[in-house]
PDB file of N, CA and C in Angstrom:
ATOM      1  N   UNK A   1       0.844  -1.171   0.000  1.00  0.00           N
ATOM      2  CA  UNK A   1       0.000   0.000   0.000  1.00  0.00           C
ATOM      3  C   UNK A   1       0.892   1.237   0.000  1.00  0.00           C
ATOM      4  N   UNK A   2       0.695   2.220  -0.656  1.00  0.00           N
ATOM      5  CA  UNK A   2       1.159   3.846  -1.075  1.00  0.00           C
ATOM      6  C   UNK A   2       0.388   5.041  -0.263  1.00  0.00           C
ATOM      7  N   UNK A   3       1.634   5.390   0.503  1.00  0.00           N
ATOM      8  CA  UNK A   3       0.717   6.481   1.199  1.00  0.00           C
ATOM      9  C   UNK A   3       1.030   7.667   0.277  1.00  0.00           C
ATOM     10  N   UNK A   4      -0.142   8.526   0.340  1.00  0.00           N
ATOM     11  CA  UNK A   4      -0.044   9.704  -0.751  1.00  0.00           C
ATOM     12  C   UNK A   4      -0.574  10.881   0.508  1.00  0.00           C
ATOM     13  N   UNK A   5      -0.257  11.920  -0.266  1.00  0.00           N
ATOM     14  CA  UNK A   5      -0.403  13.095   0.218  1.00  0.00           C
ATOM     15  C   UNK A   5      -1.790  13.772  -0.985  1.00  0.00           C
ATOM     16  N   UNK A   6      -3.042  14.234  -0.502  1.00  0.00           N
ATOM     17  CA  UNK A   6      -4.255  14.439  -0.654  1.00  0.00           C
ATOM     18  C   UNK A   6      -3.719  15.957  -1.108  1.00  0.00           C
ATOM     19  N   UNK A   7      -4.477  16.943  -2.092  1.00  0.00           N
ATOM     20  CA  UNK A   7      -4.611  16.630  -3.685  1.00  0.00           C
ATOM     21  C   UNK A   7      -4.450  15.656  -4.283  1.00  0.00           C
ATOM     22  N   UNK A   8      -2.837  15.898  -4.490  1.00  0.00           N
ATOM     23  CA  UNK A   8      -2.540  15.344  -5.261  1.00  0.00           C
ATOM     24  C   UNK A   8      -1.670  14.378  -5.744  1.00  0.00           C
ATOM     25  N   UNK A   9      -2.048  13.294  -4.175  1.00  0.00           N
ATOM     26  CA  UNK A   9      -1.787  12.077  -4.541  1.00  0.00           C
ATOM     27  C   UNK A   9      -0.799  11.640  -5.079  1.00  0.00           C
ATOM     28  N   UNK A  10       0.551  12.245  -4.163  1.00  0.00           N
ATOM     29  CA  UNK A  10       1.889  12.014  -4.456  1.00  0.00           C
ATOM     30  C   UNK A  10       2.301  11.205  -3.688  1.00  0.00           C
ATOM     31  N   UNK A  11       2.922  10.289  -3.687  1.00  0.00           N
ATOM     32  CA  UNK A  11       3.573   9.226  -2.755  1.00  0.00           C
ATOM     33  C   UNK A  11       4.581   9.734  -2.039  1.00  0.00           C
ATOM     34  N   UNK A  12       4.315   9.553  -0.917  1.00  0.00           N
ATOM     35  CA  UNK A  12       5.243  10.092   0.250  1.00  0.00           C
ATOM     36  C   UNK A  12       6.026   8.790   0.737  1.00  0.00           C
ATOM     37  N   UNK A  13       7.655   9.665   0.670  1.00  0.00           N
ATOM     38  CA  UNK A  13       8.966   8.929   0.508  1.00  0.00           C
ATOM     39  C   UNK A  13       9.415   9.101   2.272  1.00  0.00           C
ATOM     40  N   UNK A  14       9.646   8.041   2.611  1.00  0.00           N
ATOM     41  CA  UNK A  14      10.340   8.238   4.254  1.00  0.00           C
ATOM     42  C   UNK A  14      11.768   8.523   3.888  1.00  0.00           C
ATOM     43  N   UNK A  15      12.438   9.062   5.430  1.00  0.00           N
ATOM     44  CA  UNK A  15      14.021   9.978   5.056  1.00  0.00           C
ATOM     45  C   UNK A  15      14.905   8.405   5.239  1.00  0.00           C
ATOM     46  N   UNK A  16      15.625   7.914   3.954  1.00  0.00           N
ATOM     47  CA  UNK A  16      16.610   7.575   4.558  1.00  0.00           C
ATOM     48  C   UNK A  16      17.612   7.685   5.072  1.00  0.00           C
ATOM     49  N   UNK A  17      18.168   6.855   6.296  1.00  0.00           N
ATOM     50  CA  UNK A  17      19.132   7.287   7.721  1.00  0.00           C
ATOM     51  C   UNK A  17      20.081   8.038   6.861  1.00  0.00           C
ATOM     52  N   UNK A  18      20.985   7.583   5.769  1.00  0.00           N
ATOM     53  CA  UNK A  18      21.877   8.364   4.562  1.00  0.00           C
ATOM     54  C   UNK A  18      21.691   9.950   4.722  1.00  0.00           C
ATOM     55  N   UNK A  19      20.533  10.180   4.554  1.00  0.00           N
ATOM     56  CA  UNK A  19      19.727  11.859   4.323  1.00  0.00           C
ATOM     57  C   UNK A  19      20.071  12.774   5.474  1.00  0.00           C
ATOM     58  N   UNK A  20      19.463  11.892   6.368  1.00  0.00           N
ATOM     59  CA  UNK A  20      19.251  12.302   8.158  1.00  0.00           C
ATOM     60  C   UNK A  20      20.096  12.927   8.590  1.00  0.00           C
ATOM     61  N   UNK A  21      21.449  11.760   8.254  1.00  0.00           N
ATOM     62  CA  UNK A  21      22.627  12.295   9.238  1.00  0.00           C
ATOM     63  C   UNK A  21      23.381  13.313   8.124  1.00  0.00           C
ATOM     64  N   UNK A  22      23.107  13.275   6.933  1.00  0.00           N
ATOM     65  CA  UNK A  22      23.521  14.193   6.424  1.00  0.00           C
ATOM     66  C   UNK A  22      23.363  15.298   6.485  1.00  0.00           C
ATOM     67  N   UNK A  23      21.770  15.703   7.115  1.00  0.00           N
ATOM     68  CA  UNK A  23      21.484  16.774   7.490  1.00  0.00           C
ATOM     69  C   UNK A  23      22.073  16.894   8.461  1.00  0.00           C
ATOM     70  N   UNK A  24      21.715  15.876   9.345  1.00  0.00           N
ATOM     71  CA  UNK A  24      22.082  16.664  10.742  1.00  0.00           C
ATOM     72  C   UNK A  24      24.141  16.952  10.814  1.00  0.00           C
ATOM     73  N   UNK A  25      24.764  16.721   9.877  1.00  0.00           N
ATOM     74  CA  UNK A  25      26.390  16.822   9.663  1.00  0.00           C
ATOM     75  C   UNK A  25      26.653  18.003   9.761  1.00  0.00           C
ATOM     76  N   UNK A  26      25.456  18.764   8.878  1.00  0.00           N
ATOM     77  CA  UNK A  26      25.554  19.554   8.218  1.00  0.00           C
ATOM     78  C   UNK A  26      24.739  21.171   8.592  1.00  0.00           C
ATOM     79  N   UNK A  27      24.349  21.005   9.994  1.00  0.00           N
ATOM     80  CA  UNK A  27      23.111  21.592  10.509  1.00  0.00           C
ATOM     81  C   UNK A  27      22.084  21.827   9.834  1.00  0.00           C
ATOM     82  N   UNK A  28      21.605  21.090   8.643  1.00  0.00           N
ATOM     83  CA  UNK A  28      20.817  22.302   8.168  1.00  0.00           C
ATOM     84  C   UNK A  28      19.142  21.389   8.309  1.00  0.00           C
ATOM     85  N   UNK A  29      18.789  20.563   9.383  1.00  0.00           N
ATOM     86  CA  UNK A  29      17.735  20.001   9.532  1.00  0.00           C
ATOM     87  C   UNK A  29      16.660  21.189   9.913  1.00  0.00           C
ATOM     88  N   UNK A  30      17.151  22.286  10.203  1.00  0.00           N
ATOM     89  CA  UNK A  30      15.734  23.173  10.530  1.00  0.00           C
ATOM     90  C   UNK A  30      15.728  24.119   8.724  1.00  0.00           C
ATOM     91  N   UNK A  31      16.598  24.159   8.254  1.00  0.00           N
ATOM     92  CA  UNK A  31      16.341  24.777   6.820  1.00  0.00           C
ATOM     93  C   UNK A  31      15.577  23.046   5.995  1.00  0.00           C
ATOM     94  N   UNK A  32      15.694  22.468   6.255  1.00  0.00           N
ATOM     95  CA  UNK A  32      15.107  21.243   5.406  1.00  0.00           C
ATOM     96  C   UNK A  32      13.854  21.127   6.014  1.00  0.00           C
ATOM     97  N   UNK A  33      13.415  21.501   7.139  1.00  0.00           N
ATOM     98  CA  UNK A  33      12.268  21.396   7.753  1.00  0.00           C
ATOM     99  C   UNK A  33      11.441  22.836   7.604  1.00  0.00           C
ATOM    100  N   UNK A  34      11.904  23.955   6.878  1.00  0.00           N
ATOM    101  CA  UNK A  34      11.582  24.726   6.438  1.00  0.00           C
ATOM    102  C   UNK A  34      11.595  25.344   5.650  1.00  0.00           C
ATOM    103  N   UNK A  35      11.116  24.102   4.586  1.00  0.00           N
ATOM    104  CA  UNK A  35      10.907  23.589   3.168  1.00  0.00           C
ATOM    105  C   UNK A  35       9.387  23.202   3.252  1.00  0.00           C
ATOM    106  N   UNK A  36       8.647  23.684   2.356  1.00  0.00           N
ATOM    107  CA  UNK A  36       7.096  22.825   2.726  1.00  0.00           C
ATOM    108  C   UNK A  36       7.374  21.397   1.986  1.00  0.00           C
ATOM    109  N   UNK A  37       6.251  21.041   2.483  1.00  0.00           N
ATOM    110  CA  UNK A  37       6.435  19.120   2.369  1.00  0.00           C
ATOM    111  C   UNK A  37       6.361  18.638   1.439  1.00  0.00           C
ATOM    112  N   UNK A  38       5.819  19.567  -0.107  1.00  0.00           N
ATOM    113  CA  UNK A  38       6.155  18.628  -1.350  1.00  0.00           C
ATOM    114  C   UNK A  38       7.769  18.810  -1.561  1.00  0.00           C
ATOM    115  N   UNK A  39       8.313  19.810  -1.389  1.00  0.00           N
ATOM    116  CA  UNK A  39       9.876  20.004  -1.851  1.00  0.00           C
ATOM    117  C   UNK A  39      10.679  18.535  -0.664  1.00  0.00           C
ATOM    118  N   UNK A  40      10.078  18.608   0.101  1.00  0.00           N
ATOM    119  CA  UNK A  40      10.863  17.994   1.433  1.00  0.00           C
ATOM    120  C   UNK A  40      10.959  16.111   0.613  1.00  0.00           C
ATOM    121  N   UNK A  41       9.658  15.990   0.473  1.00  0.00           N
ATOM    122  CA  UNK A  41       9.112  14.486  -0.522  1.00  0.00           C
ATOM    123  C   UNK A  41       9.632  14.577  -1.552  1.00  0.00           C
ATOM    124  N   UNK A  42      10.112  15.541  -2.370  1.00  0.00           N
ATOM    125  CA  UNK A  42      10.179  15.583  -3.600  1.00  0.00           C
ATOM    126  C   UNK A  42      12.017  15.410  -3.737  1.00  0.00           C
ATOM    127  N   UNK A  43      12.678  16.027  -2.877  1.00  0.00           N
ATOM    128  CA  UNK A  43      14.127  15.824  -2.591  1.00  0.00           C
ATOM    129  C   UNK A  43      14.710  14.168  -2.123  1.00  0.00           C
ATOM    130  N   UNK A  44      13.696  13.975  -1.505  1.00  0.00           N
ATOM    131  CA  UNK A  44      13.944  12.419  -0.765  1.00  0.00           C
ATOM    132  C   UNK A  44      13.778  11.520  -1.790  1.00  0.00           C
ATOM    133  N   UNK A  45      12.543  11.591  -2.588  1.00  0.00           N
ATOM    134  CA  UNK A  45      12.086  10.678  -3.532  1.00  0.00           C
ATOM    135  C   UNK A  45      13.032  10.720  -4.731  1.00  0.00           C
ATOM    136  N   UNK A  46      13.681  11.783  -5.203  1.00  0.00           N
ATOM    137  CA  UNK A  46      14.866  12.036  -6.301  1.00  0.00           C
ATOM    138  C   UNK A  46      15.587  11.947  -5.857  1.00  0.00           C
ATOM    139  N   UNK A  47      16.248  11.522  -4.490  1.00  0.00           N
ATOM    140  CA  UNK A  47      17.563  11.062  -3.544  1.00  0.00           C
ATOM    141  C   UNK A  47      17.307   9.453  -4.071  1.00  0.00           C
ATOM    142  N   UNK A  48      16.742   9.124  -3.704  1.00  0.00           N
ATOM    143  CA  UNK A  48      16.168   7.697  -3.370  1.00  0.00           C
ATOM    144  C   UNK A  48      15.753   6.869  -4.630  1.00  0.00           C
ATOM    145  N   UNK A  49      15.620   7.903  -5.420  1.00  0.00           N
ATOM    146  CA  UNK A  49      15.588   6.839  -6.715  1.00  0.00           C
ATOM    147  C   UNK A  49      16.685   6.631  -8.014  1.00  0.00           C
ATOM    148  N   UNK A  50      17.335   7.138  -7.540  1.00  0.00           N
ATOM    149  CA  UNK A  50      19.095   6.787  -8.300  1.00  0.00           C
ATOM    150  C   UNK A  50      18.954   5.601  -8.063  1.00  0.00           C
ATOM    151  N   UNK A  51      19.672   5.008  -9.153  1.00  0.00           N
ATOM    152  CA  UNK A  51      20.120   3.644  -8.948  1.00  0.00           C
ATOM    153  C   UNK A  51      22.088   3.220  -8.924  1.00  0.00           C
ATOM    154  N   UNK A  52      22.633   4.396  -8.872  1.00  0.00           N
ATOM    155  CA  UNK A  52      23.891   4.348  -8.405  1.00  0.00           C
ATOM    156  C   UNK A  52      24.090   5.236  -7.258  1.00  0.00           C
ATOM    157  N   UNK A  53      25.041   4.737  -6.462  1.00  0.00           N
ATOM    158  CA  UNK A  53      25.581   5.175  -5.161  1.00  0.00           C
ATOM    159  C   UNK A  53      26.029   6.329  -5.614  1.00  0.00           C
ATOM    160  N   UNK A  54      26.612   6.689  -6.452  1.00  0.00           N
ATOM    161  CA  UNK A  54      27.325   8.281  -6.859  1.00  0.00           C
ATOM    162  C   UNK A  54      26.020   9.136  -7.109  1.00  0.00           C
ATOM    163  N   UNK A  55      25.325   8.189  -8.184  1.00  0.00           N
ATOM    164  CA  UNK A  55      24.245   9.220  -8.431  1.00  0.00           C
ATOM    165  C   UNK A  55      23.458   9.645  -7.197  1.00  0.00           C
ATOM    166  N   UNK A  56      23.268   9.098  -6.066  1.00  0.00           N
ATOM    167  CA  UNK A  56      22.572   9.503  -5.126  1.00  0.00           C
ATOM    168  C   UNK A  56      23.555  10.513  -4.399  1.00  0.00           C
ATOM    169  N   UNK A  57      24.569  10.271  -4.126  1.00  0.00           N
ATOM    170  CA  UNK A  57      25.790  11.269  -3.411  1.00  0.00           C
ATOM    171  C   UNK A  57      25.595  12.528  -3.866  1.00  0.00           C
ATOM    172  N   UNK A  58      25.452  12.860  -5.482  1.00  0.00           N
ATOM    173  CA  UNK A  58      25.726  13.757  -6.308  1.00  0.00           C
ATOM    174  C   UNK A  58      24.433  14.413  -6.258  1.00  0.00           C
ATOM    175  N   UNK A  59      22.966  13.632  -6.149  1.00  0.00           N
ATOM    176  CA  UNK A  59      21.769  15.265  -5.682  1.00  0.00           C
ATOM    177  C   UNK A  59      21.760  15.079  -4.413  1.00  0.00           C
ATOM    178  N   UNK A  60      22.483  14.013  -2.994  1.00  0.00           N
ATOM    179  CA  UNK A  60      22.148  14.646  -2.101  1.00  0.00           C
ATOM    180  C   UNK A  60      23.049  15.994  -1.279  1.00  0.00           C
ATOM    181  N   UNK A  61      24.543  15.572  -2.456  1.00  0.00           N
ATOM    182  CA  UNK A  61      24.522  17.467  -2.281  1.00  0.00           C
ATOM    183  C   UNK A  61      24.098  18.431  -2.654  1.00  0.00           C
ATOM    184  N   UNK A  62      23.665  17.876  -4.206  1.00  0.00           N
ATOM    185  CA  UNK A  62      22.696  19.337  -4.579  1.00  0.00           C
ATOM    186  C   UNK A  62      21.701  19.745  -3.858  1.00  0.00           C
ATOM    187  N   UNK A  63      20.883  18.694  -3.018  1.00  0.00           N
ATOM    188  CA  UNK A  63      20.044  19.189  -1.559  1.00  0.00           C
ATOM    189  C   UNK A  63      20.760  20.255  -0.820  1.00  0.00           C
ATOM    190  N   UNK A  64      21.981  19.398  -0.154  1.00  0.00           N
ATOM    191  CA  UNK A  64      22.504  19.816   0.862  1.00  0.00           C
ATOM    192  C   UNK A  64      23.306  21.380   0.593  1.00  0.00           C
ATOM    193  N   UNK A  65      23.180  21.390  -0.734  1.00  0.00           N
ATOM    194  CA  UNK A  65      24.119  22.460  -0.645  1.00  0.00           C
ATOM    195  C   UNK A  65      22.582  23.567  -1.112  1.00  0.00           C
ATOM    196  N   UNK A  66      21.502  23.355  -2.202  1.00  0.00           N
ATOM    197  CA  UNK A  66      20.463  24.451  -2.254  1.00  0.00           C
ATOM    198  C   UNK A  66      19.949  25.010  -0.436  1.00  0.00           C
ATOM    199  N   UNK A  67      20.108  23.677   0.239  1.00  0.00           N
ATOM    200  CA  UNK A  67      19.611  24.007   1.320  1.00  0.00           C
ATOM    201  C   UNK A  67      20.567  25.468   1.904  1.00  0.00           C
ATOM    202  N   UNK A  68      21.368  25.063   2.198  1.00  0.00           N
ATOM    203  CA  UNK A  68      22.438  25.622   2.422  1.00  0.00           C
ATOM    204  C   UNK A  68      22.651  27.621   1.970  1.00  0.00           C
ATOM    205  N   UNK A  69      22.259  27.371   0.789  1.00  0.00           N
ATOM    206  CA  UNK A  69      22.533  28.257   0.325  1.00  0.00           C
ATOM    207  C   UNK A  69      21.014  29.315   0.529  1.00  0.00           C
ATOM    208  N   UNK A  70      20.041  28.437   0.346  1.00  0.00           N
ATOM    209  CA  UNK A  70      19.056  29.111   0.102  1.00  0.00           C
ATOM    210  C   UNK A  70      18.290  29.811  -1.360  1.00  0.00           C
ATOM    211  N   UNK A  71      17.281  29.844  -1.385  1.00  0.00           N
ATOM    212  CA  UNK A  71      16.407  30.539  -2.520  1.00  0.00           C
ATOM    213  C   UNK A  71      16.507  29.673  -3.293  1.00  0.00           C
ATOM    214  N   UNK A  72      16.719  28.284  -3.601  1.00  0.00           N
ATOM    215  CA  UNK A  72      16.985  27.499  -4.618  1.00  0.00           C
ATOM    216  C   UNK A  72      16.494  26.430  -4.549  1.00  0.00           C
ATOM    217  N   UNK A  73      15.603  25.516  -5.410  1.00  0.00           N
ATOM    218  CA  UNK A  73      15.297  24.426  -5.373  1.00  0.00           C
ATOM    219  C   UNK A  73      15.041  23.670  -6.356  1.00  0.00           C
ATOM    220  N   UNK A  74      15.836  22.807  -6.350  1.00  0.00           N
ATOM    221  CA  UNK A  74      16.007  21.592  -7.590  1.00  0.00           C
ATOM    222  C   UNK A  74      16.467  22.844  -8.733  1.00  0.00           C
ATOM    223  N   UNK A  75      17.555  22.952  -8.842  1.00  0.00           N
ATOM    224  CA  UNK A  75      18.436  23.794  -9.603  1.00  0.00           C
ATOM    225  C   UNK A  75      17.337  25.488  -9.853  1.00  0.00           C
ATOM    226  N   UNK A  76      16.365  25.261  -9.470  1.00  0.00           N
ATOM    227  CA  UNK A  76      15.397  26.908  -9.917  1.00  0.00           C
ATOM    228  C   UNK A  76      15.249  27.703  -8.649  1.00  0.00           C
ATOM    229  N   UNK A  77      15.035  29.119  -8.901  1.00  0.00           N
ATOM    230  CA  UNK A  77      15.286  29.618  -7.578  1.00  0.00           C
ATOM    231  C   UNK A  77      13.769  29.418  -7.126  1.00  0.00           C
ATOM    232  N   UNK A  78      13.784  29.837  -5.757  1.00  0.00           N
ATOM    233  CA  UNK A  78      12.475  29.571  -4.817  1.00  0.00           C
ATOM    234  C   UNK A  78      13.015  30.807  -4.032  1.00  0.00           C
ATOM    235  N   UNK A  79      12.268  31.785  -4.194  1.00  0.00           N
ATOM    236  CA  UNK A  79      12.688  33.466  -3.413  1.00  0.00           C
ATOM    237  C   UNK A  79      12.204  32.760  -1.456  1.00  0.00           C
ATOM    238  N   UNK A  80      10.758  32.084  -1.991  1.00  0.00           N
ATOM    239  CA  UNK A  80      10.266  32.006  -0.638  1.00  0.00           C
ATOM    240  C   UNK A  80      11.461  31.203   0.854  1.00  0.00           C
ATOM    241  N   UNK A  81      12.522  30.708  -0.215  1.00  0.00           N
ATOM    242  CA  UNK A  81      13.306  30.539   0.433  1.00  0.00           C
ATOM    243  C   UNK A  81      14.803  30.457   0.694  1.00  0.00           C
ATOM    244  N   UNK A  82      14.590  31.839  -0.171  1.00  0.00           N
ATOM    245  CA  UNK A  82      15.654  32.478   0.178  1.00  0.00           C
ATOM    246  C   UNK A  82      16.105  33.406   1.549  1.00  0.00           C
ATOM    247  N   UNK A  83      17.566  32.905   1.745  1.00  0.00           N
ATOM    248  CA  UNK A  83      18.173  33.230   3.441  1.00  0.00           C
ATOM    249  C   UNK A  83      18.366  34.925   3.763  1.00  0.00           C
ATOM    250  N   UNK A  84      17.898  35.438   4.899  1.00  0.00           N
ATOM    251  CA  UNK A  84      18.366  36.829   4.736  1.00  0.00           C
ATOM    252  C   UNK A  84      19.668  37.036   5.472  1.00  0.00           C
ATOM    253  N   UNK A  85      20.366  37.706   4.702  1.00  0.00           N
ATOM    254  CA  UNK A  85      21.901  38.058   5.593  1.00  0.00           C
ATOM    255  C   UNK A  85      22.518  39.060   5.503  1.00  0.00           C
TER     256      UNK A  85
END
């Protein structure tokens, strides 16, 4: 059974431990948690569906580092979350 998220019935991806501690390496579990929840599903689920170990290494820095940086998501900017400094 597929749990989905109501609209629109997107399948919701659990964090693997890989992700987790990567965040947490990296502090940035309260910027990933302040991400709304399709970007949050939508990062995990394109983590998670590589089928090589590099390929997964290689967007979960592009996570780790949009996170990071801010205003950016999945290579396009996202102002709403962009960092003020």
């Amino acid at each position: 059974m597929t749990a989905t998220n109501s609209p629109q019935k997107r399948q919701l991806h659990p964090m693997p431990s890989f992700v987790k501690r990567a965040l947490e390496e990296r502090n940035l579990v309260d910027e990933y948690n302040r991400r709304p929840a399709y970007q949050q599903n939508d990062y995990i689920g394109w983590i998670d569906r590589a089928k090589h170990a590099e390929t997964k290494e290689k967007r979960l820095n592009q996570m780790l580092e949009e996170l990071d940086r801010g205003g950016i998501y999945m290579n396009m900017l996202h102002s709403p979350s962009k960092k003020k400094r």
